[in-house]
N, C-alpha and C. Protein backbone atom coordinates (compact mmCIF):
# COMPACT_ATOMS: atom_id res chain seq x y z
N UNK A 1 103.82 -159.01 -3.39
CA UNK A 1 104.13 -159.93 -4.45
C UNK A 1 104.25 -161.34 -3.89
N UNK A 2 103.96 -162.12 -4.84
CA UNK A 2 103.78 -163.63 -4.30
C UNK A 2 105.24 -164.25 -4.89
N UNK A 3 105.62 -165.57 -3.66
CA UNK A 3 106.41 -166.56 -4.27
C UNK A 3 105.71 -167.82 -3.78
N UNK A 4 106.30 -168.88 -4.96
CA UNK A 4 105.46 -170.06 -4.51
C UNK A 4 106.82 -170.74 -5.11
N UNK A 5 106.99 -172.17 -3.79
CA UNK A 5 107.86 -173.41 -3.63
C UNK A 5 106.80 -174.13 -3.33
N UNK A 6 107.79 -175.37 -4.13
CA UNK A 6 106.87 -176.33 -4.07
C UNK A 6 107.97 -177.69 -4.13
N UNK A 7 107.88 -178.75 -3.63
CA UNK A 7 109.17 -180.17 -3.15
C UNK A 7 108.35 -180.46 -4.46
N UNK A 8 109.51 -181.35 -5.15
CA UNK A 8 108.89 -181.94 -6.00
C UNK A 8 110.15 -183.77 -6.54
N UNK A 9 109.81 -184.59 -6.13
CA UNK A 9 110.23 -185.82 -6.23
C UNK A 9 111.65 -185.61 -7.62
N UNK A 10 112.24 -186.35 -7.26
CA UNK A 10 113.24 -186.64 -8.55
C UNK A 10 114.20 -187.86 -8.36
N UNK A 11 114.44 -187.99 -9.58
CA UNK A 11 115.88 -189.17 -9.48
C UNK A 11 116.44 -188.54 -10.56
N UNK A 12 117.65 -189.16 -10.11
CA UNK A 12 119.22 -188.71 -10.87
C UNK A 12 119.64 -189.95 -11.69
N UNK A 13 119.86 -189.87 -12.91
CA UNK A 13 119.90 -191.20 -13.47
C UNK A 13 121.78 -190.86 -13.59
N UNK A 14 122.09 -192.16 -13.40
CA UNK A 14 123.72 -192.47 -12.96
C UNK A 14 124.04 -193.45 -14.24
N UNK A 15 123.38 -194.47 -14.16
CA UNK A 15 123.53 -195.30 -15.35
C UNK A 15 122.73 -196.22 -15.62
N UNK A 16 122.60 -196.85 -16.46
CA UNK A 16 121.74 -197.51 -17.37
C UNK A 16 120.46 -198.24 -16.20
N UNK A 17 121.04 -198.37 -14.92
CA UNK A 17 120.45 -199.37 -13.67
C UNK A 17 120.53 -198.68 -12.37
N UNK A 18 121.13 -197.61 -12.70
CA UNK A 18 121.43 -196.72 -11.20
C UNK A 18 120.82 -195.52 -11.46
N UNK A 19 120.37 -195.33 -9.98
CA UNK A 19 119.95 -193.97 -9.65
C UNK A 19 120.10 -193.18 -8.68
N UNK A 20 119.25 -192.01 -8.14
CA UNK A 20 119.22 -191.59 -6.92
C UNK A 20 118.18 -191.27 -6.80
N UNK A 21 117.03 -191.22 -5.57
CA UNK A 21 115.76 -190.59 -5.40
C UNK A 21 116.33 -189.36 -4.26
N UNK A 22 115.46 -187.84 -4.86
CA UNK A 22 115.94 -187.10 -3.80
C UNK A 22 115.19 -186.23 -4.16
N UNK A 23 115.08 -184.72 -3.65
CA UNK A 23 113.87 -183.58 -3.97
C UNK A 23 114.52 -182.23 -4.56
N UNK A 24 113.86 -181.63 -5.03
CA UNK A 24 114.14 -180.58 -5.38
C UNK A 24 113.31 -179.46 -5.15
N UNK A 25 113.38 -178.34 -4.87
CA UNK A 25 112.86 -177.25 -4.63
C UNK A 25 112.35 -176.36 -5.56
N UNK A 26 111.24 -176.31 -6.11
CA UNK A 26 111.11 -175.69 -7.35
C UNK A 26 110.43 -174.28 -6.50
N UNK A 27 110.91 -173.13 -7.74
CA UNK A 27 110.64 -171.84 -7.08
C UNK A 27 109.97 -170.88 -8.10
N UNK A 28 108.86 -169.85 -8.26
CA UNK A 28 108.40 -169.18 -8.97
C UNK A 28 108.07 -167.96 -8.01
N UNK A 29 108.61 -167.10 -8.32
CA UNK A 29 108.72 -165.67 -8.25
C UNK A 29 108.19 -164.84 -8.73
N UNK A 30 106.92 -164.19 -8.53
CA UNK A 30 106.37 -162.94 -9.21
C UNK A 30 106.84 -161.96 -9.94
N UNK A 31 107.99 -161.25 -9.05
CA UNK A 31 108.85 -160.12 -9.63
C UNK A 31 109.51 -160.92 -10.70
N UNK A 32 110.07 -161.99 -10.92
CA UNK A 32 110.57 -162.74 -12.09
C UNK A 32 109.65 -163.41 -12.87
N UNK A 33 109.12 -162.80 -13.33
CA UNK A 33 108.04 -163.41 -13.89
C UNK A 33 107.82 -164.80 -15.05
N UNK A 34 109.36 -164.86 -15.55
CA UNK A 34 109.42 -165.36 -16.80
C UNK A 34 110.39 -166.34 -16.31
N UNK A 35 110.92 -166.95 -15.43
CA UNK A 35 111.65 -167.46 -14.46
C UNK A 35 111.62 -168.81 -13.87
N UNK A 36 111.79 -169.92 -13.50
CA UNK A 36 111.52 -171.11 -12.38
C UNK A 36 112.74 -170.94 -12.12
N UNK A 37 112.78 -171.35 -10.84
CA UNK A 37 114.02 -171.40 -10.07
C UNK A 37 114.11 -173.40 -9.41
N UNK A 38 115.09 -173.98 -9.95
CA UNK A 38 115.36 -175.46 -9.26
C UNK A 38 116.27 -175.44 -8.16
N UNK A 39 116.15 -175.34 -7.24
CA UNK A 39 116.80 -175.60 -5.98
C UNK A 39 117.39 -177.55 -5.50
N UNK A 40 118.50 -177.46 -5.57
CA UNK A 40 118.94 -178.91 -5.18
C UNK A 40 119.52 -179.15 -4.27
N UNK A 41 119.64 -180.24 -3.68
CA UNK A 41 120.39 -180.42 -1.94
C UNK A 41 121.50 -180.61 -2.38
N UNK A 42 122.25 -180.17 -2.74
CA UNK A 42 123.93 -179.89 -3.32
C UNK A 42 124.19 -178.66 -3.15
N UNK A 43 125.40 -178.49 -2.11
CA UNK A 43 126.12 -177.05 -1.82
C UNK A 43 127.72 -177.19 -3.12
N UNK A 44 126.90 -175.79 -3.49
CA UNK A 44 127.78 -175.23 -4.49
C UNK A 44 129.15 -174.80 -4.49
N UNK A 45 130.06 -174.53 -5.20
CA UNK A 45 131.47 -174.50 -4.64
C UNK A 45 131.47 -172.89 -4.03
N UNK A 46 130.55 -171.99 -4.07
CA UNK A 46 130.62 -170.87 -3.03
C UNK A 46 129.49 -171.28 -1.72
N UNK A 47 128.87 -172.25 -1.19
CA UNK A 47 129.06 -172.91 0.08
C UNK A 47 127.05 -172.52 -0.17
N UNK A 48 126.50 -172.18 -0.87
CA UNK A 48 125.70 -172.21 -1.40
C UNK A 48 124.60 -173.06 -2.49
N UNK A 49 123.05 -173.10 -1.77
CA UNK A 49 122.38 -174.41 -2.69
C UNK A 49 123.09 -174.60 -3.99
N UNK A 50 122.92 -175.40 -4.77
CA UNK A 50 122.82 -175.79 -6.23
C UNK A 50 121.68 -175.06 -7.05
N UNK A 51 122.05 -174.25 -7.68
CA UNK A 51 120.21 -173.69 -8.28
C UNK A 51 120.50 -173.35 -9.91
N UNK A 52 119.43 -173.92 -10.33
CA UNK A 52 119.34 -173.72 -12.35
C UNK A 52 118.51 -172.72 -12.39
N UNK A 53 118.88 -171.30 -12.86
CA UNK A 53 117.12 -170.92 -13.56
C UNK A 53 117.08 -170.99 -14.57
N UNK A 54 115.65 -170.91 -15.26
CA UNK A 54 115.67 -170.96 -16.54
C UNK A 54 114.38 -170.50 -16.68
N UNK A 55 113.77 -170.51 -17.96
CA UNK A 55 112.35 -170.00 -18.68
C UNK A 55 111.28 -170.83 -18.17
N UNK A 56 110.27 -170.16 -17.52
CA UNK A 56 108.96 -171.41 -17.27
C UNK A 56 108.02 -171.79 -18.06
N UNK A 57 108.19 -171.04 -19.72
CA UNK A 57 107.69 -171.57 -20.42
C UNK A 57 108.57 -173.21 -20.93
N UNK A 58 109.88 -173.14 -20.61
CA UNK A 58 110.56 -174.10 -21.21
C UNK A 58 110.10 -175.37 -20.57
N UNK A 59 109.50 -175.71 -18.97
CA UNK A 59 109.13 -176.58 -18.29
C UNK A 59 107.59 -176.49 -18.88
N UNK A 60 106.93 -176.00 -19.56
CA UNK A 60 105.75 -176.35 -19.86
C UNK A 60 106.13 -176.65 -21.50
N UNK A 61 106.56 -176.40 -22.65
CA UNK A 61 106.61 -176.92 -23.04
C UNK A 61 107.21 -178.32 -23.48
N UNK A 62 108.10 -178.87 -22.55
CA UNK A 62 108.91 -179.86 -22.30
C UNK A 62 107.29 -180.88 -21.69
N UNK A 63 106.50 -180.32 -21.34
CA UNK A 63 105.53 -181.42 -20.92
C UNK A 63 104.96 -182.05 -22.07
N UNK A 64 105.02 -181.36 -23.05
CA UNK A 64 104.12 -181.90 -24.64
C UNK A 64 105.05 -182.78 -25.39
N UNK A 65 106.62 -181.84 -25.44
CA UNK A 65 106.83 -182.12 -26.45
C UNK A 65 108.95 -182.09 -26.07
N UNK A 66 109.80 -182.26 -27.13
CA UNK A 66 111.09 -181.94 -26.87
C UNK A 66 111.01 -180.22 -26.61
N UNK A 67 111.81 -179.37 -25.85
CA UNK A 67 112.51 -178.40 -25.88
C UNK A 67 113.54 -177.95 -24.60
N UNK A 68 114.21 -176.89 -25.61
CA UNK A 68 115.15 -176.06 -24.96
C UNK A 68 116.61 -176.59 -26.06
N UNK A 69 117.28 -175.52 -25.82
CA UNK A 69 118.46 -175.32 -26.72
C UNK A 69 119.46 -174.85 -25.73
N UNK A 70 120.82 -175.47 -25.53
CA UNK A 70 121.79 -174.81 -24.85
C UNK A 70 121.73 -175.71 -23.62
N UNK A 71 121.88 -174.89 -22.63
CA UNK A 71 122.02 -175.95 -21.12
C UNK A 71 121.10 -176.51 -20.78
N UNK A 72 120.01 -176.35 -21.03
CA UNK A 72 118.83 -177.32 -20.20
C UNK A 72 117.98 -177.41 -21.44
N UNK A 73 117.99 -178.92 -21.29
CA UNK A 73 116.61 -179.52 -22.75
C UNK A 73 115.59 -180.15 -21.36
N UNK A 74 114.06 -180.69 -21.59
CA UNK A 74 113.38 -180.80 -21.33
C UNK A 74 112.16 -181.36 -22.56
N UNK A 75 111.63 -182.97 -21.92
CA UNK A 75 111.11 -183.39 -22.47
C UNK A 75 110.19 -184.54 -21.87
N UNK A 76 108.79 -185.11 -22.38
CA UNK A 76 108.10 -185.94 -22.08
C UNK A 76 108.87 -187.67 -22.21
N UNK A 77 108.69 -188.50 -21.01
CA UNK A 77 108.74 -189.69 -21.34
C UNK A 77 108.20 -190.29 -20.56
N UNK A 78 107.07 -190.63 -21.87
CA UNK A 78 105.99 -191.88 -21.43
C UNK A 78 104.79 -190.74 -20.67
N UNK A 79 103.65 -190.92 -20.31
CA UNK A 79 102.47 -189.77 -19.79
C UNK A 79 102.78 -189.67 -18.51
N UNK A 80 103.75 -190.18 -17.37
CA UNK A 80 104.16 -190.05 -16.23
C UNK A 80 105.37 -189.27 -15.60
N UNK A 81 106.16 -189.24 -17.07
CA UNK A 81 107.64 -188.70 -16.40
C UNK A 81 108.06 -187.43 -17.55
N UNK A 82 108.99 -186.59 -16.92
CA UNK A 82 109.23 -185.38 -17.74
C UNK A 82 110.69 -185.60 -17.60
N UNK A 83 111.79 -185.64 -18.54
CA UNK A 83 113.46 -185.51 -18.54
C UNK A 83 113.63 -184.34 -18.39
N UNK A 84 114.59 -184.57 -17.41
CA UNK A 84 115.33 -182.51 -17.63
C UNK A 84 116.84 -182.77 -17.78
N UNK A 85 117.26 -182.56 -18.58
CA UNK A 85 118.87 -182.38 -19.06
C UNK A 85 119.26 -180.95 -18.62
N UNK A 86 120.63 -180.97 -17.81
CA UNK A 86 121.26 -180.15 -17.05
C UNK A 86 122.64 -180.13 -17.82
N UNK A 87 122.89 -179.20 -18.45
CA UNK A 87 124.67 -179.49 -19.45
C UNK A 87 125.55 -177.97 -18.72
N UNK A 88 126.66 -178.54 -18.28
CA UNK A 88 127.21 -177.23 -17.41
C UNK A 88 128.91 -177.67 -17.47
N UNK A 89 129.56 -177.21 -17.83
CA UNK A 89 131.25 -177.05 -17.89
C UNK A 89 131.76 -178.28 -17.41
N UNK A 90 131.36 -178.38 -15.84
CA UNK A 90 131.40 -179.65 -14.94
C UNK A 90 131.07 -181.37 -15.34
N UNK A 91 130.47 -180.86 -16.17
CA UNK A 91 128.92 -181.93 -16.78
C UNK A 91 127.96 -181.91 -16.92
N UNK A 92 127.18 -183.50 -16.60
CA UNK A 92 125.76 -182.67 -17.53
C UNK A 92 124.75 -183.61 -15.90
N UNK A 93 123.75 -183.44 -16.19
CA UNK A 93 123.14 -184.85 -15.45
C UNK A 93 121.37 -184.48 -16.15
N UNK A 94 121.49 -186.40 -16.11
CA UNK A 94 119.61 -186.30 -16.21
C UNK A 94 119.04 -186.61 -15.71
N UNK A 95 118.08 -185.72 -14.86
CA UNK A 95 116.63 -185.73 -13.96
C UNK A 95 114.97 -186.38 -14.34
N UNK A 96 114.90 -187.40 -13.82
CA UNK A 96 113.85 -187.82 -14.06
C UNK A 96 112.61 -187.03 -13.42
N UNK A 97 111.89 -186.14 -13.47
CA UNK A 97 110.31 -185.65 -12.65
C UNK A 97 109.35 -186.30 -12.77
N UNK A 98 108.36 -186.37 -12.04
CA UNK A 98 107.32 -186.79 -12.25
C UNK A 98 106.23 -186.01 -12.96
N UNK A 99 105.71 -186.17 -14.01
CA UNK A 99 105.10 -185.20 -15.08
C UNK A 99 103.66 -184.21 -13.92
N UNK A 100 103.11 -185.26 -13.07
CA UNK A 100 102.10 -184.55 -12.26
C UNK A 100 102.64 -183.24 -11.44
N UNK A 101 103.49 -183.40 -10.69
CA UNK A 101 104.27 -182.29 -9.85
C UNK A 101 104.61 -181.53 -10.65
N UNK A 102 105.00 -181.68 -11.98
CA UNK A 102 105.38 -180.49 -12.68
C UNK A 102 104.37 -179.73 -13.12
N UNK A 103 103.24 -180.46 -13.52
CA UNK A 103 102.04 -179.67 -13.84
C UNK A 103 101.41 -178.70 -12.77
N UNK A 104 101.32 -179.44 -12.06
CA UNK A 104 100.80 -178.98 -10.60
C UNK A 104 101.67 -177.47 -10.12
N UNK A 105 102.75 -177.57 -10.35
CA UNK A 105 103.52 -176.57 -9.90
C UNK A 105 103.55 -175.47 -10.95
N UNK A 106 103.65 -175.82 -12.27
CA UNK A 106 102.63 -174.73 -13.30
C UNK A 106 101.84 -174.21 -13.35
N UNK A 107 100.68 -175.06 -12.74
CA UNK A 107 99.07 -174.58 -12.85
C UNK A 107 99.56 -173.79 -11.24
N UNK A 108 100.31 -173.90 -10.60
CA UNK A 108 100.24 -172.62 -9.32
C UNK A 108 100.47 -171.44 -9.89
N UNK A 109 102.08 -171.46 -10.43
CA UNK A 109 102.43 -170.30 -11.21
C UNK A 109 101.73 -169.63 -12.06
N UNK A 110 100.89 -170.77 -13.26
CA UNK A 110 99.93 -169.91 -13.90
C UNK A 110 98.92 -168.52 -13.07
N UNK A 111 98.35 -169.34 -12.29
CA UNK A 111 97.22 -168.93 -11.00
C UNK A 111 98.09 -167.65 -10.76
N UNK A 112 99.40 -167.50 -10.49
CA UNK A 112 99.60 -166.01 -10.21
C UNK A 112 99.91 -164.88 -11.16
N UNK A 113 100.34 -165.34 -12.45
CA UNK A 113 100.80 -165.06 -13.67
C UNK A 113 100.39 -165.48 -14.73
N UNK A 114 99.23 -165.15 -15.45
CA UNK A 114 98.94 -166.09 -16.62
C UNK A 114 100.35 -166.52 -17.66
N UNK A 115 100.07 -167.09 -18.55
CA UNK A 115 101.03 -167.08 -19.93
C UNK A 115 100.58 -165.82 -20.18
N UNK A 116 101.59 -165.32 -21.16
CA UNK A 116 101.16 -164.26 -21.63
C UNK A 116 100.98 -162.55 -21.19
N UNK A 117 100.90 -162.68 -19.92
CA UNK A 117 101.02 -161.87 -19.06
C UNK A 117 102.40 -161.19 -18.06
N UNK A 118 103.21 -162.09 -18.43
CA UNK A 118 104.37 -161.98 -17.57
C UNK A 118 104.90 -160.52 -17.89
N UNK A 119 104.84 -159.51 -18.58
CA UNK A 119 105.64 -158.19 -19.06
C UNK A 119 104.95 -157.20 -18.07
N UNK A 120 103.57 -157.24 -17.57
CA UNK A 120 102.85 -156.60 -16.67
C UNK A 120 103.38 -156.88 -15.13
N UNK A 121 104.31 -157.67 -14.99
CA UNK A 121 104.94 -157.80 -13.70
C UNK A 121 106.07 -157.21 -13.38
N UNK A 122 106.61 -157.13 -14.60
CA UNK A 122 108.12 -156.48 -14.64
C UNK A 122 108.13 -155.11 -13.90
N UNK A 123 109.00 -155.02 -13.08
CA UNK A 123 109.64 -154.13 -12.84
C UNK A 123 110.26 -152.91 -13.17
N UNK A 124 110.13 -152.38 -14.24
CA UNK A 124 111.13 -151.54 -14.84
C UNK A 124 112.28 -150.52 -14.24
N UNK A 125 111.43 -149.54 -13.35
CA UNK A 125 112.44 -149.23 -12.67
C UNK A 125 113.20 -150.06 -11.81
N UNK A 126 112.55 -150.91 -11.09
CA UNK A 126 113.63 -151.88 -10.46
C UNK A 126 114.61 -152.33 -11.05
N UNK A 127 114.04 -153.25 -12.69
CA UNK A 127 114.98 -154.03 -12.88
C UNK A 127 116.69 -152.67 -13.83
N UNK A 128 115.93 -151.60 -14.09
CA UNK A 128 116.79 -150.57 -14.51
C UNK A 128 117.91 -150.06 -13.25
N UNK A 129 117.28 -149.96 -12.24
CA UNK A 129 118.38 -149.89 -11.11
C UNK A 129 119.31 -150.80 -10.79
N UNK A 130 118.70 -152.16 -10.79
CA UNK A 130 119.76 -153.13 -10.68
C UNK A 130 121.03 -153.29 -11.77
N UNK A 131 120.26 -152.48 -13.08
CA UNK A 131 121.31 -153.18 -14.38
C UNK A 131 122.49 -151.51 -14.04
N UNK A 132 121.97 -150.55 -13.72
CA UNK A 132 122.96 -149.84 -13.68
C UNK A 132 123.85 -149.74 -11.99
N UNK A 133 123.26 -150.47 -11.13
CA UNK A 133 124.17 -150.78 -10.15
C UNK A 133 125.41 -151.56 -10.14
């Protein structure tokens, strides 16, 4: 089974004039088929990366158009940049991407997983062992 990482540029918008430039680790997983994984250079309060998962359809449709509901929205601004809203107990923060890297890192994932295809990867007995472990 394949995994594919890929660095992908970001800033942290702070306020109206402030930022941060820094990277993130984006991750797609075969056995997870339905999955991206964001990896951030922030150790977590169990001494561990920072990591969001969420739906990888939600990062492709966030390239067209507004989505996502709940903790992470995702959306186009301007034909260069993609927003990712992060909302978590702690707070929230918004990530600026660069719309190319995100594509780019789609069209990999696609390449191993079409759309549409992701249920043919699943695991079943695996993922049935894990839920009753």
């Amino acid at each position: 089974m394949s995994t594919i990482t890929e660095r992908l540029t970001a800033y942290l918008i702070i306020g109206q004039e402030t930022g941060l430039d820094f990277t993130i680790t984006a991750g797609y997983d075969v056995q997870d088929p339905y999955a991206v994984r964001l990896d951030f250079p922030v150790l977590g309060p169990d001494g561990h990366l920072l990591s969001w998962v969420f739906g990888r359809a939600l990062l492709d449709e966030g390239l067209s158009g507004p989505a996502g509901e709940g903790d992470v929205h995702v959306w186009p601004c301007g034909p260069d940049l993609v927003m990712l809203e992060l909302c978590a107990e702690a707070g929230s923060a918004l990530i600026a991407l660069p719309a190319r890297q995100l594509r780019a890192f789609l069209f990999l994932s696609y390449a191993e997983v079409p759309p549409g295809y992701e249920s043919g990867y699943v695991e079943m007995d695996r993922l049935l062992h894990d839920l009753m472990a």
